[in-house]
Every structure is written in C-alpha cells, then in structure tokens.
Protein backbone atom coordinates (compact mmCIF):
# COMPACT_ATOMS: atom_id res chain seq x y z
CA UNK A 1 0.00 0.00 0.00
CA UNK A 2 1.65 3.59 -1.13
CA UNK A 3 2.35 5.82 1.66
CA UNK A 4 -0.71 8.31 0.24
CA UNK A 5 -2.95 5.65 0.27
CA UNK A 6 -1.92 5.09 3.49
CA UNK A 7 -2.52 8.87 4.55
CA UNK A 8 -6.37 9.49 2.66
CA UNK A 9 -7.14 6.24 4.22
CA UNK A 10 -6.28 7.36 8.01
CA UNK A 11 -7.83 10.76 7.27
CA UNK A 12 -11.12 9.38 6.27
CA UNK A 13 -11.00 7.06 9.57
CA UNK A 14 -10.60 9.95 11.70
CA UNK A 15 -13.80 11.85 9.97
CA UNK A 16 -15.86 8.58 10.44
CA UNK A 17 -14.55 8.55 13.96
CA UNK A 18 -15.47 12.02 14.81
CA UNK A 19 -18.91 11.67 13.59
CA UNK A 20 -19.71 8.43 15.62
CA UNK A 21 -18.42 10.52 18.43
CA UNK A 22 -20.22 13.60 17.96
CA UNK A 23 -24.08 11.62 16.81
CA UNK A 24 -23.13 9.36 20.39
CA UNK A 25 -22.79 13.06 21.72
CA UNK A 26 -25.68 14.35 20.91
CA UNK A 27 -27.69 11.51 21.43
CA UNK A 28 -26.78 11.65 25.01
CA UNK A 29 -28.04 15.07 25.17
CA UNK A 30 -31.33 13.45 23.31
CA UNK A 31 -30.59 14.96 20.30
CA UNK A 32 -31.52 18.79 21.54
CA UNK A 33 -28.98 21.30 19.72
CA UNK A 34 -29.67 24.19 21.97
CA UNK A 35 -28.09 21.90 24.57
CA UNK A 36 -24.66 22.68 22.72
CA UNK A 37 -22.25 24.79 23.43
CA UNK A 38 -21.52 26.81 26.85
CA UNK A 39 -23.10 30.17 25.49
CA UNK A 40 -23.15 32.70 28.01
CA UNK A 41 -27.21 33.50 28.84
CA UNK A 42 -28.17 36.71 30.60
CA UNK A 43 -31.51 36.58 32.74
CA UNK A 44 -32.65 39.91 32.63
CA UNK A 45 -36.25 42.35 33.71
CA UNK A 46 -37.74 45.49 33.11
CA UNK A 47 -40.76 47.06 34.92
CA UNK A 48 -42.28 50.35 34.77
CA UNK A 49 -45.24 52.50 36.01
CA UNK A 50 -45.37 54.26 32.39
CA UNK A 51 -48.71 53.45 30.52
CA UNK A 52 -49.26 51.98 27.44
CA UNK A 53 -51.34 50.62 25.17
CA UNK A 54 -49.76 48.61 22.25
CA UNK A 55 -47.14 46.28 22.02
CA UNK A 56 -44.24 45.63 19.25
CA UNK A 57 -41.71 42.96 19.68
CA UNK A 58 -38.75 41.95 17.13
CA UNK A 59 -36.78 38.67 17.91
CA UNK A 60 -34.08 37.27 16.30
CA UNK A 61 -34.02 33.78 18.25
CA UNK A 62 -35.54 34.19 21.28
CA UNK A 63 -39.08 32.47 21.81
CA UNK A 64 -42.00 34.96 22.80
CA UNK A 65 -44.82 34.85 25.14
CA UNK A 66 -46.94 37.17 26.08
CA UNK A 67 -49.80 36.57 28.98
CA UNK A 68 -51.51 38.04 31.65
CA UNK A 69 -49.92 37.93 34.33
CA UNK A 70 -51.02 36.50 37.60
CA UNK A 71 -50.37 39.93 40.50
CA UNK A 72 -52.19 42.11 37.70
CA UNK A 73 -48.64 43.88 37.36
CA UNK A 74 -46.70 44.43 34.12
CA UNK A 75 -43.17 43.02 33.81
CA UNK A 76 -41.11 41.80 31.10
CA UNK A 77 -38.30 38.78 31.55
CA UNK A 78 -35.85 38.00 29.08
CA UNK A 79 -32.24 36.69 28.52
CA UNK A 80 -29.47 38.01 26.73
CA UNK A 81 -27.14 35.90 24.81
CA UNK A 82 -23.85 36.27 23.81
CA UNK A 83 -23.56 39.14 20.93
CA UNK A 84 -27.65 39.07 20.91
CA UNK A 85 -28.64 42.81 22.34
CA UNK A 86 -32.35 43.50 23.87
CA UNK A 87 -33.43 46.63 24.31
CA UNK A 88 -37.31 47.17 26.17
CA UNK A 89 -38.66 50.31 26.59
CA UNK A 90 -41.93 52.43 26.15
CA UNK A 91 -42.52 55.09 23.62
CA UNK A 92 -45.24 57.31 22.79
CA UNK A 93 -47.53 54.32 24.56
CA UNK A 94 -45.61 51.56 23.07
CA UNK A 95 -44.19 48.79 24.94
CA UNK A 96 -40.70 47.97 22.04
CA UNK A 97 -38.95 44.92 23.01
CA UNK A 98 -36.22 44.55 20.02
CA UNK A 99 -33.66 41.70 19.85
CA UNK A 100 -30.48 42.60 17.36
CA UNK A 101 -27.65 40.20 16.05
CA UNK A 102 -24.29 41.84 16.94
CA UNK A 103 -22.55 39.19 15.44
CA UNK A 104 -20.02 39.61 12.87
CA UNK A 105 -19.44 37.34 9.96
CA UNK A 106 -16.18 35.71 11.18
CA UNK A 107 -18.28 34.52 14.51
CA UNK A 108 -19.74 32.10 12.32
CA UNK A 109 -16.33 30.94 11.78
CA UNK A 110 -14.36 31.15 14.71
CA UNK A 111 -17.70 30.29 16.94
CA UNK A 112 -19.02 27.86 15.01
CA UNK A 113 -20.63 25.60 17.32
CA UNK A 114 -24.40 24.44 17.24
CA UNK A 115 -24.85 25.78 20.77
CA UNK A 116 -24.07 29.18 20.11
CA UNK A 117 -26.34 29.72 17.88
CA UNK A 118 -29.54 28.00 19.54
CA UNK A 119 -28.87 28.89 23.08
CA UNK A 120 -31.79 29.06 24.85
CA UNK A 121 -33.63 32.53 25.52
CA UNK A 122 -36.95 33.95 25.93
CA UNK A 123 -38.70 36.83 26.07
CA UNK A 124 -41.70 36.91 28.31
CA UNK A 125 -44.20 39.73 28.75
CA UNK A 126 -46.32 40.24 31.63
CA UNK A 127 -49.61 41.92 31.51
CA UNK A 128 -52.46 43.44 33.56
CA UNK A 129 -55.66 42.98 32.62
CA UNK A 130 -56.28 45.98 30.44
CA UNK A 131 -57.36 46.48 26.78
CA UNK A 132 -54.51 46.92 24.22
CA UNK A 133 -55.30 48.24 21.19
CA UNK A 134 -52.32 46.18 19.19
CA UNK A 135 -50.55 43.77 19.71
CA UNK A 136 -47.31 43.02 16.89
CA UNK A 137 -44.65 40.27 16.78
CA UNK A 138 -41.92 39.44 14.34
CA UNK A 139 -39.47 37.03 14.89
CA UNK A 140 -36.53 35.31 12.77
CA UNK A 141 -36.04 31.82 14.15
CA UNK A 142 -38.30 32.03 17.32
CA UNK A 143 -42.09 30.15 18.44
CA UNK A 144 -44.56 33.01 19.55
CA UNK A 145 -47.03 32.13 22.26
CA UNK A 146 -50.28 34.68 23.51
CA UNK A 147 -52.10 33.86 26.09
CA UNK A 148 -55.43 35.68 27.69
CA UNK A 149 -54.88 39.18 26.74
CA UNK A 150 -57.85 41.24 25.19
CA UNK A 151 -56.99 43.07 22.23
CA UNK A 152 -59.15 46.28 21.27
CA UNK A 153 -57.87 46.26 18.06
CA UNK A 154 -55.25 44.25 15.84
CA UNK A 155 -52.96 41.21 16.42
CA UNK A 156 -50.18 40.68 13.57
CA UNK A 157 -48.02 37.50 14.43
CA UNK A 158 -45.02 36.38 12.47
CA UNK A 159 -41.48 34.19 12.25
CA UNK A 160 -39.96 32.98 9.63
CA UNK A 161 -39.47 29.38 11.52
CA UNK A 162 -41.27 28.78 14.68
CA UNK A 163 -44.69 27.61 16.04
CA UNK A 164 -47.42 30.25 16.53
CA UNK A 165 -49.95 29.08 19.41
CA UNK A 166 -52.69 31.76 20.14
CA UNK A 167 -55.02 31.14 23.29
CA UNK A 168 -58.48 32.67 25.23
CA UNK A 169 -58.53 36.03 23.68
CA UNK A 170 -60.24 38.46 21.67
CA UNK A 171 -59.49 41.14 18.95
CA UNK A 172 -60.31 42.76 15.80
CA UNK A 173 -58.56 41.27 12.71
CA UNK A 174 -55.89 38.37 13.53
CA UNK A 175 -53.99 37.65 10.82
CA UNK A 176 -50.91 34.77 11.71
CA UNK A 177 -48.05 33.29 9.45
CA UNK A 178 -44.78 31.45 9.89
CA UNK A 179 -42.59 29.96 7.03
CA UNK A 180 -41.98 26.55 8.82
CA UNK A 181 -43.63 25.66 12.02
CA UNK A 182 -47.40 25.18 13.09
CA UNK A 183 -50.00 27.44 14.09
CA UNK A 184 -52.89 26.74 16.62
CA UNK A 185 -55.71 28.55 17.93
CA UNK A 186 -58.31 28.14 20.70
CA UNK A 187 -61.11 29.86 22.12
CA UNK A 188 -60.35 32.93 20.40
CA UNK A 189 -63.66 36.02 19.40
CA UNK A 190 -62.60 37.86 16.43
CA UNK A 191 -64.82 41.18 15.40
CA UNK A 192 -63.28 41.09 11.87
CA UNK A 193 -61.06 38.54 9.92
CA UNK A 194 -58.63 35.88 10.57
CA UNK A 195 -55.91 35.22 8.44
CA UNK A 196 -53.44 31.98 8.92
CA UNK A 197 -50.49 30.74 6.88
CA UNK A 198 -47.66 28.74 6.78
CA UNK A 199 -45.40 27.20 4.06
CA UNK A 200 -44.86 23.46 6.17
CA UNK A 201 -46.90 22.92 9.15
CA UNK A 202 -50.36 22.15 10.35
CA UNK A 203 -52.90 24.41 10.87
CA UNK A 204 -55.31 24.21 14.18
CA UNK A 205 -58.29 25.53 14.53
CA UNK A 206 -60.50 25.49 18.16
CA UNK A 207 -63.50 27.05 19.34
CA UNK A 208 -63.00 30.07 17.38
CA UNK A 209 -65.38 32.73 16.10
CA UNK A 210 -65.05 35.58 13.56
CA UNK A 211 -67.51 37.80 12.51
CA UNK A 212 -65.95 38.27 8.93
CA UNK A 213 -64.07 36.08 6.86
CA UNK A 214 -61.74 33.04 8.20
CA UNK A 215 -58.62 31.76 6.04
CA UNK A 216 -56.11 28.90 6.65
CA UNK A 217 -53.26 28.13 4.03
CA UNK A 218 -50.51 26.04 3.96
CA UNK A 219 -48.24 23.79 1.95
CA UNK A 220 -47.27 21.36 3.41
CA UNK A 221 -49.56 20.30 6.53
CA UNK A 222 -52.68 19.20 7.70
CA UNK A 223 -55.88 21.66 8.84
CA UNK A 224 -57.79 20.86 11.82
CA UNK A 225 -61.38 22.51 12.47
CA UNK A 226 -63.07 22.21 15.86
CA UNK A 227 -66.40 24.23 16.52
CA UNK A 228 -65.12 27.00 14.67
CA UNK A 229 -67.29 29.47 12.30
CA UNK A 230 -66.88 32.62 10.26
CA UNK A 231 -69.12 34.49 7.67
CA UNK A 232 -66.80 32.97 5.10
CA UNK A 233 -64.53 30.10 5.30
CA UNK A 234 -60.91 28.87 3.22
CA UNK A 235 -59.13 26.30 3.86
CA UNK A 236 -56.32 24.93 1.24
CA UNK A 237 -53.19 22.97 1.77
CA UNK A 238 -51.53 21.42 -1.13
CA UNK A 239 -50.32 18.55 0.83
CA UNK A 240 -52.24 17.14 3.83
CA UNK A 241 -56.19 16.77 4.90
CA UNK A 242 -58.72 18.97 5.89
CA UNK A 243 -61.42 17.64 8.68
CA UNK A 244 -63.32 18.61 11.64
CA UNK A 245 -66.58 21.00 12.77
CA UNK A 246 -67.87 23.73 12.02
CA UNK A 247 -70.59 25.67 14.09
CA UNK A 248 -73.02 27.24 11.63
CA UNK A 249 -74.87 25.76 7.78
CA UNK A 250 -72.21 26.89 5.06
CA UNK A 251 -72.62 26.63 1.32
CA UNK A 252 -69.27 23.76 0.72
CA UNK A 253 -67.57 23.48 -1.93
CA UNK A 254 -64.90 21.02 -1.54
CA UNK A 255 -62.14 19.75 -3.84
CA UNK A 256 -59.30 16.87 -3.93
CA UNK A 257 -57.07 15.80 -6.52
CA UNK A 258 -56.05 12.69 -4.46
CA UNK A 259 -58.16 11.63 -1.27
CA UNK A 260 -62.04 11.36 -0.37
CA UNK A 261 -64.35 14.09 -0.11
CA UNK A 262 -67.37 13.72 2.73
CA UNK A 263 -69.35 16.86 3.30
CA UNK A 264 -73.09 17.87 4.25
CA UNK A 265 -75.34 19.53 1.34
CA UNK A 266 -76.50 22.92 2.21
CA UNK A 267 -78.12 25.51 0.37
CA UNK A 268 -77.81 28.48 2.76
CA UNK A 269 -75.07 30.27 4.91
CA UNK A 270 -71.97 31.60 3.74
CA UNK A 271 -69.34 30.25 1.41
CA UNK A 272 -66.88 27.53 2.59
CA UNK A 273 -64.26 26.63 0.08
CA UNK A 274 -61.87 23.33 0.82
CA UNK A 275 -59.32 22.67 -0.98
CA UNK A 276 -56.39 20.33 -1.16
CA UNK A 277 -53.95 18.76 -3.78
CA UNK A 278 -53.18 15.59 -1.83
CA UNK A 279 -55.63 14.35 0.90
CA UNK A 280 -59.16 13.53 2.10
CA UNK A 281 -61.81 16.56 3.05
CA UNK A 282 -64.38 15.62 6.27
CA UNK A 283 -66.11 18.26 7.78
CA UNK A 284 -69.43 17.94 9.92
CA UNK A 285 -71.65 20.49 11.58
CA UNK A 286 -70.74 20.51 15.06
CA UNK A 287 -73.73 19.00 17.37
C-alpha cells in the first residue's frame, strides 16, 4: 500500500470517527442542539409604572410569550445571549422589546458551534388585565405564544421558523403566518377577519369565532377545524387533509385531486371553500 494511500485512508478514519463521536454526543443530550455549546445567557427584567397601550416585539431567536400575568402587574423577563442585544422600553404608549444580532461574519467561523447559535432565551411579557389596542410580533427563528390578553384592536403574528400558538382572547382582525412551524388557535372572538399561513406545518383551529371572513393556508400540513365558524370560510393545503366542525350551515364546496371528499349539502349560509392537492376533506356540523 503507497504511503498516500496510506494517509487518505487514516484521514477518512478519523472523519468517520469524529462523527460516531459527535451523533453518540448528541444523542446523550437526546438529540436537543440548543443543549450545545456553553453560550453565556443573561436573565434579565424590566418594569415600569409608564402606561401603554400597544405592544411591538422583534426577535431574532428568542421564543415569545406574552400573557396576563397573575399579581395584575406588568413586567417583562428575558435573557441576553452572547452578541444578541435587547433593548425594552416604552414610547409614545408603546411597549418595544427589540432583539439585534451583533454578530459579525467571522463569529460564524471562529464560533461555530451548534450551541451558540440556539442557546436558549426567551422573552416573556407580563400583563395586567387591560385592553390593548395592538398587539405586533416578528421574529426570525423564534415560536410566539399569547395567552389571555384582550386586544381592542389588531394582532399581527409572524417568524420565519417557529410555532405560533394563540389562546383565550379576543381582537379585531388576527392575521398569523410562519414559514416553517405550526400554528394553533383556541377559544379565540374575532370582530373582523382571521388570516393563517404557513409554508410546512399544520394548521389548528379550536372554538374560534369571527364575525368576517376566516382563512387557513398552507403547503405542506394538515388543517384541523373544531367548533369554529366565520361568515366565510378557506381552507387549502396542497399537501395534507382537511377535517373537523364547524358551528353554523355553510354553502361547501370542496375539492381533492387525491383523497375522499365527505361533506353535508347545504343551500344556505356563507361560502366555505376546501381545498387540497393531496388528501381527504371531512367536515361535519358541530352538534
């Protein structure tokens, strides 16, 4: 065997050996990357008597929450990790919670490990129980979570990838989309529409009411109605099923390249258009 044969052949033994070492690695932290790395995380908290009445929040990575809070006092809690800077303060009666990347380009080099760049961090905002008039949320690579909090006016939810969940509230117009992740809402009383999206993920839909028009798209995923209603209903996913309830007599029209289509006759209420490319269509009036 020539002494370069020799060499390529050692040098691909070490790279196999590394990998079994680094998948037995990260199988003992059950395969959770934001386990990696020893990031430096902040725990940080802001409070103030200064009113307001609408909220905007821009992430980067850190997961969102926003709920009432218990004490009926306002607080915010959130962590700070290495190179990410939060600012929080309150403007012209806006609470602005904005999360920036300080991180140069040669970070990614020099830093490159899995753990720095999935630490763990949150922001979480506590609220009284007071109307808010909007409520906005944009995030990178971040879930968003909103819990109990009435809204006098609009709620505009987005991340590029991350899980939207939206809980027990009310509002005007909702409108909710997310490039990759799923989205899920639940006893929710809308005034005007309701707009959901999302490129790959399901699509959840609980005990929810809106007084104009209800639509749900998504590419990749599955829809889910449960005792939900709207003057107007949409529904289309190009891969994945559409079943459940619906509250109210709708006028369905419902459509499926691939998959079975089971749906009561009606001749009255307002339109309800299903669609899907690949899948079956079941919806029932709920009982």
């Amino acid at each position: 065997m020539s002494k370069n044969r020799k060499i390529t052949y050692t040098g691909l033994g070490l790279i196999l050996l590394g990998l079994i070492v680094g998948i037995v690695g990260f199988a003992l932290l059950g395969f959770n990357p934001k386990k990696l790395g020893n990031v430096k995380v902040t725990n940080k908290e802001f409070t103030s008597s200064e009113s307001f009445d609408s909220i905007s929040i821009k992430s980067e990575v850190s997961d969102v929450k926003i709920k009432r809070s218990e004490d009926n006092t306002f607080k915010v809690e959130y962590d700070e990790v290495s190179r990410m800077k939060t600012t929080v303060a309150i403007e012209d009666g806006v609470l602005k919670i904005t999360e920036k990347d300080t991180r140069r380009w040669y970070d990614y080099i020099i830093r490159f490990n899995i753990g720095y760049f999935n630490a763990q961090s949150k922001i979480v905002v506590y609220l009284p129980d007071e109307q808010y008039k909007k409520i906005t949320v944009s995030a990178d690579t971040a879930s968003v979570k909103l819990y109990s909090v009435p809204v006098d006016g609009d709620i505009v939810l987005k991340t590029d990838t991350g899980s939207i969940d939206v809980f027990n509230l009310s509002c005007d117009n909702l409108s909710v989309s997310t490039d990759t992740g799923s989205v899920e809402l639940e006893t929710i009383r809308c005034n005007g529409n309701v707009k959901l999206g999302t490129d790959t993920g399901s699509i959840k839909i609980k005990d929810t009411i809106a007084v104009g028009d209800l639509k749900a798209t998504t590419d990749t995923g599955s829809v889910t109605l449960k005792d939900m209603d709207a003057a107007n209903i949409t529904v289309k996913t190009d891969t994945g099923s559409i079943k459940g309830t619906i509250l109210t007599e709708k006028i369905i029209f419902a459509k499926t390249d691939t998959g079975s289509v089971k749906v009561p006759e009606s001749v009255t209420g307002g339109k309800c258009n299903l669609t899907t490319d690949t899948g079956s269509i079941k919806i029932s009036y709920s009982k």
